[in-house]
C-alpha atoms as a PDB file:
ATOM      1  CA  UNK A   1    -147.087 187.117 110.868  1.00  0.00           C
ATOM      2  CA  UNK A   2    -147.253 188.619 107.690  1.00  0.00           C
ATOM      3  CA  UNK A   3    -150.361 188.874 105.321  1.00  0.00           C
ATOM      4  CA  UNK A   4    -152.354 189.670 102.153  1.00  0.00           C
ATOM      5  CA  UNK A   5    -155.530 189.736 100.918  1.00  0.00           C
ATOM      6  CA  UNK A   6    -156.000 190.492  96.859  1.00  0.00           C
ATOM      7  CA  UNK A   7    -159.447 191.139  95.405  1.00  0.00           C
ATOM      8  CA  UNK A   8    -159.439 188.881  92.045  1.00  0.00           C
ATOM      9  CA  UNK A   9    -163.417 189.297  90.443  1.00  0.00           C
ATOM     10  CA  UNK A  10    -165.829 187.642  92.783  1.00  0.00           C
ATOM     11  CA  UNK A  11    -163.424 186.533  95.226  1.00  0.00           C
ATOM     12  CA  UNK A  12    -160.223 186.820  97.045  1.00  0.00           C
ATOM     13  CA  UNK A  13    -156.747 185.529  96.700  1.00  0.00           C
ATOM     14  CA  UNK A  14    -154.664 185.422 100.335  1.00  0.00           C
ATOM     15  CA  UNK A  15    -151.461 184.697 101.300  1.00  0.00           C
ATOM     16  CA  UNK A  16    -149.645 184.567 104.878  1.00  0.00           C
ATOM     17  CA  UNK A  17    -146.196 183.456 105.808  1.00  0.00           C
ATOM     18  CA  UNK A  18    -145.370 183.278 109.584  1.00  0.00           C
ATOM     19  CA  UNK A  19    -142.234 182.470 111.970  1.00  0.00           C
ATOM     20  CA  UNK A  20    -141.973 181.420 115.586  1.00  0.00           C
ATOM     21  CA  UNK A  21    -137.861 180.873 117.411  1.00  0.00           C
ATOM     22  CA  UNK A  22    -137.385 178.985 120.410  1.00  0.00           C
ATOM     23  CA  UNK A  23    -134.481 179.141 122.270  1.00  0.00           C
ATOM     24  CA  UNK A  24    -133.997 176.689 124.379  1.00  0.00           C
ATOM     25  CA  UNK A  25    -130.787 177.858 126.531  1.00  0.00           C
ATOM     26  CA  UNK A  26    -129.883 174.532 127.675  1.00  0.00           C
ATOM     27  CA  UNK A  27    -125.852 173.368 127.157  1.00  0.00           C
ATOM     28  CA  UNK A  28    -125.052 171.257 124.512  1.00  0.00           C
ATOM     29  CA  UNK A  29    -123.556 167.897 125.141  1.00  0.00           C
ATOM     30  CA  UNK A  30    -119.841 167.193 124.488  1.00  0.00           C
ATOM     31  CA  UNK A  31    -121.129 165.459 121.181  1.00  0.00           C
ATOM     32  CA  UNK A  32    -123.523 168.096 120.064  1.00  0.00           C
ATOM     33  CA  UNK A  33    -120.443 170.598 120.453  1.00  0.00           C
ATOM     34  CA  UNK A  34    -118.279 168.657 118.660  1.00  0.00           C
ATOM     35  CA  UNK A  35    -120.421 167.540 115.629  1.00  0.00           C
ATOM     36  CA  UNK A  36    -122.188 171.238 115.010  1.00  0.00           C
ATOM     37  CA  UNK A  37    -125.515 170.171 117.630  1.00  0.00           C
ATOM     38  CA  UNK A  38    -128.308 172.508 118.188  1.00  0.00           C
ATOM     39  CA  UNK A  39    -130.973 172.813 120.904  1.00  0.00           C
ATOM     40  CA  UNK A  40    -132.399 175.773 119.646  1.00  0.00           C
ATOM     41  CA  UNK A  41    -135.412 175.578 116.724  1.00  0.00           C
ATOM     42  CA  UNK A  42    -137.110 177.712 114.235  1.00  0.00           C
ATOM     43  CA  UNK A  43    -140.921 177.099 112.350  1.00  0.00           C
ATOM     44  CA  UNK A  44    -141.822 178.768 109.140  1.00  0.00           C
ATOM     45  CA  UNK A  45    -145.268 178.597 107.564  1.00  0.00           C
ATOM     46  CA  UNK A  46    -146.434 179.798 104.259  1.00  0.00           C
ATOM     47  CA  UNK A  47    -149.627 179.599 103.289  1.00  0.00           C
ATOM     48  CA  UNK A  48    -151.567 180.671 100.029  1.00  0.00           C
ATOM     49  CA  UNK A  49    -156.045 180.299  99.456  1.00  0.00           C
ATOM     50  CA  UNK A  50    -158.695 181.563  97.253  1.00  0.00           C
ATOM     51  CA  UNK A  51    -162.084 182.145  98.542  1.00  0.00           C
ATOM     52  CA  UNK A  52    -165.138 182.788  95.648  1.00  0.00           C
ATOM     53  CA  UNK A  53    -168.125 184.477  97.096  1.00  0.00           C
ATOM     54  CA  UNK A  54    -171.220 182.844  95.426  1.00  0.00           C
ATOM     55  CA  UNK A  55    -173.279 185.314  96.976  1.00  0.00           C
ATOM     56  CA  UNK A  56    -173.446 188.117  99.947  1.00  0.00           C
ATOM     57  CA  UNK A  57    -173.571 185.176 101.992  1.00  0.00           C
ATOM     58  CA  UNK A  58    -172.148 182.031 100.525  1.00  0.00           C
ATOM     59  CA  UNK A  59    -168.323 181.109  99.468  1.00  0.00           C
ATOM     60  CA  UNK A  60    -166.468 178.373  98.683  1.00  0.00           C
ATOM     61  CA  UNK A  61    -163.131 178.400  99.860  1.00  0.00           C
ATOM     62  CA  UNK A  62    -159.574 176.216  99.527  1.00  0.00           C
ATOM     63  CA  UNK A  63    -156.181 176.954 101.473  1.00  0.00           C
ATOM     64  CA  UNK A  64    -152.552 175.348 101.404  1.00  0.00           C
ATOM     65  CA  UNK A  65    -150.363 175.904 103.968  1.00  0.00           C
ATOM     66  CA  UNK A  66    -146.927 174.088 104.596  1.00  0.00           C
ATOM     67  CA  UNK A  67    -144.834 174.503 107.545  1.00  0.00           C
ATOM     68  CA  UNK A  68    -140.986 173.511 108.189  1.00  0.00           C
ATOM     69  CA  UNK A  69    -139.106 173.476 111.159  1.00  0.00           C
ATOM     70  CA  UNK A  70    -135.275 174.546 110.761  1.00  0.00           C
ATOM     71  CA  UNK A  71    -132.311 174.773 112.856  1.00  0.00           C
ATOM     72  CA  UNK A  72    -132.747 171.760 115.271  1.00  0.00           C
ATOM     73  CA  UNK A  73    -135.170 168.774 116.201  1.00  0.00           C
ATOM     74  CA  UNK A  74    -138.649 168.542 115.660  1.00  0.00           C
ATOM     75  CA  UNK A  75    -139.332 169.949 119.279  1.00  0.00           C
ATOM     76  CA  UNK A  76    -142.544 170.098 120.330  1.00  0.00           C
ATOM     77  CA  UNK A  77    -141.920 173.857 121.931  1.00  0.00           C
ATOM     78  CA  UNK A  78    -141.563 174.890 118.615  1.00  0.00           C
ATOM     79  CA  UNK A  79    -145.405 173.786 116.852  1.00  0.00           C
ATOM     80  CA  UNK A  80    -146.087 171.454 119.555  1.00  0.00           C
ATOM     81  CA  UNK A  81    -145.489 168.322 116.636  1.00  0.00           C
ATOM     82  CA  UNK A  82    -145.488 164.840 118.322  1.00  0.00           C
ATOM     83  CA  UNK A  83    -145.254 161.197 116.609  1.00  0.00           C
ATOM     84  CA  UNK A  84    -147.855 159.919 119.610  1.00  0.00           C
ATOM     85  CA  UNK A  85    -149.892 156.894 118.345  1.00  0.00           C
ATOM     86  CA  UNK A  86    -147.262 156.041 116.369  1.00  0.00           C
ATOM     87  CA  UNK A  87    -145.201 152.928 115.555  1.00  0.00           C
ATOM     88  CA  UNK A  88    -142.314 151.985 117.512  1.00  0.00           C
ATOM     89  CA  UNK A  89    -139.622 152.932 114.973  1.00  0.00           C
ATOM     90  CA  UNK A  90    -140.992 156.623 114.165  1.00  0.00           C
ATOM     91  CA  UNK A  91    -140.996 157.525 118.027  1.00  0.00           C
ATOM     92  CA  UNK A  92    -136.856 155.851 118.027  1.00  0.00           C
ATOM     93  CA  UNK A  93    -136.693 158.025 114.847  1.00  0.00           C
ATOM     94  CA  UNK A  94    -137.906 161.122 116.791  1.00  0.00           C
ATOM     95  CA  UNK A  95    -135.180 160.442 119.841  1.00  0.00           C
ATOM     96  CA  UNK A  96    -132.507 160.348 117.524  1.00  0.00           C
ATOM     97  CA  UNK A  97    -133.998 164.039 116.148  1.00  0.00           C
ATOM     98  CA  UNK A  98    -135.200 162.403 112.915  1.00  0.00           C
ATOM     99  CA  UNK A  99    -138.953 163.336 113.069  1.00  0.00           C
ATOM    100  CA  UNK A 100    -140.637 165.250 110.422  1.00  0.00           C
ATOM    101  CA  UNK A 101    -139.404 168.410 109.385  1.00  0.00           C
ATOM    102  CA  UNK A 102    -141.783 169.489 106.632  1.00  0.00           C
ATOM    103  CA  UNK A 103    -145.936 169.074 106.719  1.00  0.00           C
ATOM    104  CA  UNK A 104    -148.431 170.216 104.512  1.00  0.00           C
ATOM    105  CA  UNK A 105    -152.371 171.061 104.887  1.00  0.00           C
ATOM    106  CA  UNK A 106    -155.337 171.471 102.810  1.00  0.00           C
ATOM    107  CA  UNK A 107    -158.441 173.016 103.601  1.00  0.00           C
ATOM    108  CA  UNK A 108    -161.381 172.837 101.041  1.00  0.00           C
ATOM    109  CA  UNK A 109    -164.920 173.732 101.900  1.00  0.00           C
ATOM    110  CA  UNK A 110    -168.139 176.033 101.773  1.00  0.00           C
ATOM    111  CA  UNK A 111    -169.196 178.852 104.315  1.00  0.00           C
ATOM    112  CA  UNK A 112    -172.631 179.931 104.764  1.00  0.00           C
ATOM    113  CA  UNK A 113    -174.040 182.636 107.123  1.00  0.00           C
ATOM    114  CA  UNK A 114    -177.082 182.557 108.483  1.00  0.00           C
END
Protein backbone atom coordinates (compact mmCIF):
# COMPACT_ATOMS: atom_id res chain seq x y z
CA UNK A 1 0.00 0.00 0.00
CA UNK A 2 1.25 3.08 -1.16
CA UNK A 3 -0.14 6.66 -0.41
CA UNK A 4 -0.45 10.47 -0.65
CA UNK A 5 -2.06 13.13 0.75
CA UNK A 6 -1.58 16.84 -1.06
CA UNK A 7 -2.84 19.99 0.64
CA UNK A 8 -4.67 21.96 -2.38
CA UNK A 9 -6.40 25.44 -0.52
CA UNK A 10 -9.14 24.33 1.79
CA UNK A 11 -8.85 20.79 1.18
CA UNK A 12 -6.94 17.76 0.27
CA UNK A 13 -6.18 15.83 -2.82
CA UNK A 14 -5.24 11.81 -2.05
CA UNK A 15 -4.17 9.15 -3.92
CA UNK A 16 -3.39 5.32 -3.03
CA UNK A 17 -2.52 2.44 -5.25
CA UNK A 18 -2.31 -1.05 -3.59
CA UNK A 19 -1.38 -4.84 -4.59
CA UNK A 20 -2.20 -8.17 -3.03
CA UNK A 21 -0.52 -11.94 -4.91
CA UNK A 22 -1.93 -15.15 -4.23
CA UNK A 23 -0.29 -18.10 -4.98
CA UNK A 24 -2.15 -20.79 -5.09
CA UNK A 25 0.50 -23.81 -5.42
CA UNK A 26 -1.86 -26.22 -6.78
CA UNK A 27 -0.69 -28.27 -10.29
CA UNK A 28 -2.00 -27.23 -13.34
CA UNK A 29 -4.06 -29.54 -15.42
CA UNK A 30 -2.66 -31.18 -18.59
CA UNK A 31 -4.75 -28.41 -20.49
CA UNK A 32 -3.76 -25.46 -18.42
CA UNK A 33 -0.02 -26.60 -19.16
CA UNK A 34 -0.47 -26.90 -22.53
CA UNK A 35 -2.49 -23.72 -23.42
CA UNK A 36 -0.29 -21.16 -21.01
CA UNK A 37 -3.02 -21.84 -17.66
CA UNK A 38 -2.53 -20.11 -14.45
CA UNK A 39 -3.75 -20.79 -10.89
CA UNK A 40 -1.98 -18.14 -9.42
CA UNK A 41 -3.68 -14.30 -9.26
CA UNK A 42 -2.73 -10.78 -8.71
CA UNK A 43 -5.23 -7.48 -7.57
CA UNK A 44 -4.23 -3.94 -8.19
CA UNK A 45 -6.17 -0.94 -6.92
CA UNK A 46 -5.71 2.67 -7.62
CA UNK A 47 -7.55 5.04 -6.16
CA UNK A 48 -7.61 8.98 -6.37
CA UNK A 49 -10.29 11.66 -3.89
CA UNK A 50 -10.59 15.18 -2.91
CA UNK A 51 -11.92 16.10 0.39
CA UNK A 52 -12.94 20.20 0.95
CA UNK A 53 -13.13 21.12 4.56
CA UNK A 54 -16.12 23.56 4.90
CA UNK A 55 -15.16 24.16 8.29
CA UNK A 56 -12.94 22.74 11.41
CA UNK A 57 -15.54 20.28 11.46
CA UNK A 58 -17.41 19.74 8.25
CA UNK A 59 -16.14 18.30 4.66
CA UNK A 60 -17.45 17.12 1.76
CA UNK A 61 -15.68 14.45 0.26
CA UNK A 62 -15.63 12.18 -3.27
CA UNK A 63 -13.24 9.09 -4.03
CA UNK A 64 -12.67 6.76 -7.19
CA UNK A 65 -11.09 3.75 -6.86
CA UNK A 66 -10.81 0.90 -9.56
CA UNK A 67 -9.41 -2.41 -8.99
CA UNK A 68 -8.22 -5.23 -11.60
CA UNK A 69 -7.31 -8.59 -11.08
CA UNK A 70 -4.36 -9.94 -13.41
CA UNK A 71 -2.63 -13.08 -14.02
CA UNK A 72 -5.47 -15.71 -13.58
CA UNK A 73 -9.30 -16.10 -12.69
CA UNK A 74 -11.34 -13.93 -10.80
CA UNK A 75 -10.59 -16.02 -7.55
CA UNK A 76 -12.19 -15.13 -4.70
CA UNK A 77 -8.71 -15.58 -2.52
CA UNK A 78 -7.58 -12.81 -4.31
CA UNK A 79 -10.52 -9.74 -3.29
CA UNK A 80 -12.91 -12.25 -2.22
CA UNK A 81 -15.18 -11.20 -5.74
CA UNK A 82 -18.17 -13.62 -6.24
CA UNK A 83 -21.09 -13.50 -9.01
CA UNK A 84 -23.62 -14.92 -6.02
CA UNK A 85 -27.24 -13.78 -6.74
CA UNK A 86 -26.52 -13.85 -10.06
CA UNK A 87 -28.04 -15.23 -13.28
CA UNK A 88 -27.34 -18.58 -14.43
CA UNK A 89 -25.05 -17.67 -17.35
CA UNK A 90 -22.64 -15.18 -15.32
CA UNK A 91 -21.96 -17.98 -12.59
CA UNK A 92 -21.18 -20.65 -16.08
CA UNK A 93 -19.18 -17.54 -17.17
CA UNK A 94 -17.25 -17.50 -13.84
CA UNK A 95 -16.44 -21.56 -14.11
CA UNK A 96 -15.05 -21.13 -17.33
CA UNK A 97 -12.69 -18.13 -15.57
CA UNK A 98 -14.64 -15.43 -17.43
CA UNK A 99 -15.85 -13.31 -14.43
CA UNK A 100 -15.07 -9.73 -14.08
CA UNK A 101 -11.72 -8.58 -14.15
CA UNK A 102 -12.01 -4.82 -13.76
CA UNK A 103 -14.57 -2.85 -11.12
CA UNK A 104 -14.89 0.56 -10.29
CA UNK A 105 -16.27 2.58 -7.07
CA UNK A 106 -17.46 5.90 -6.17
CA UNK A 107 -17.82 7.37 -2.95
CA UNK A 108 -19.48 10.88 -2.61
CA UNK A 109 -20.62 12.32 0.66
CA UNK A 110 -20.39 14.81 3.73
CA UNK A 111 -18.62 14.20 7.19
CA UNK A 112 -19.54 15.97 10.23
CA UNK A 113 -18.05 15.66 13.77
CA UNK A 114 -19.76 16.14 16.59
Amino acid sequence: LLGVTVPVGPGLIRASYSTVKFKNGAPLSVAEALFGGNRDASANKLAIGYVHNLSKRTALYATVARIRIKDGQNNPGVMGATTGGTPAYLDAAKNLGWAPRTATGYDIGIRHAF
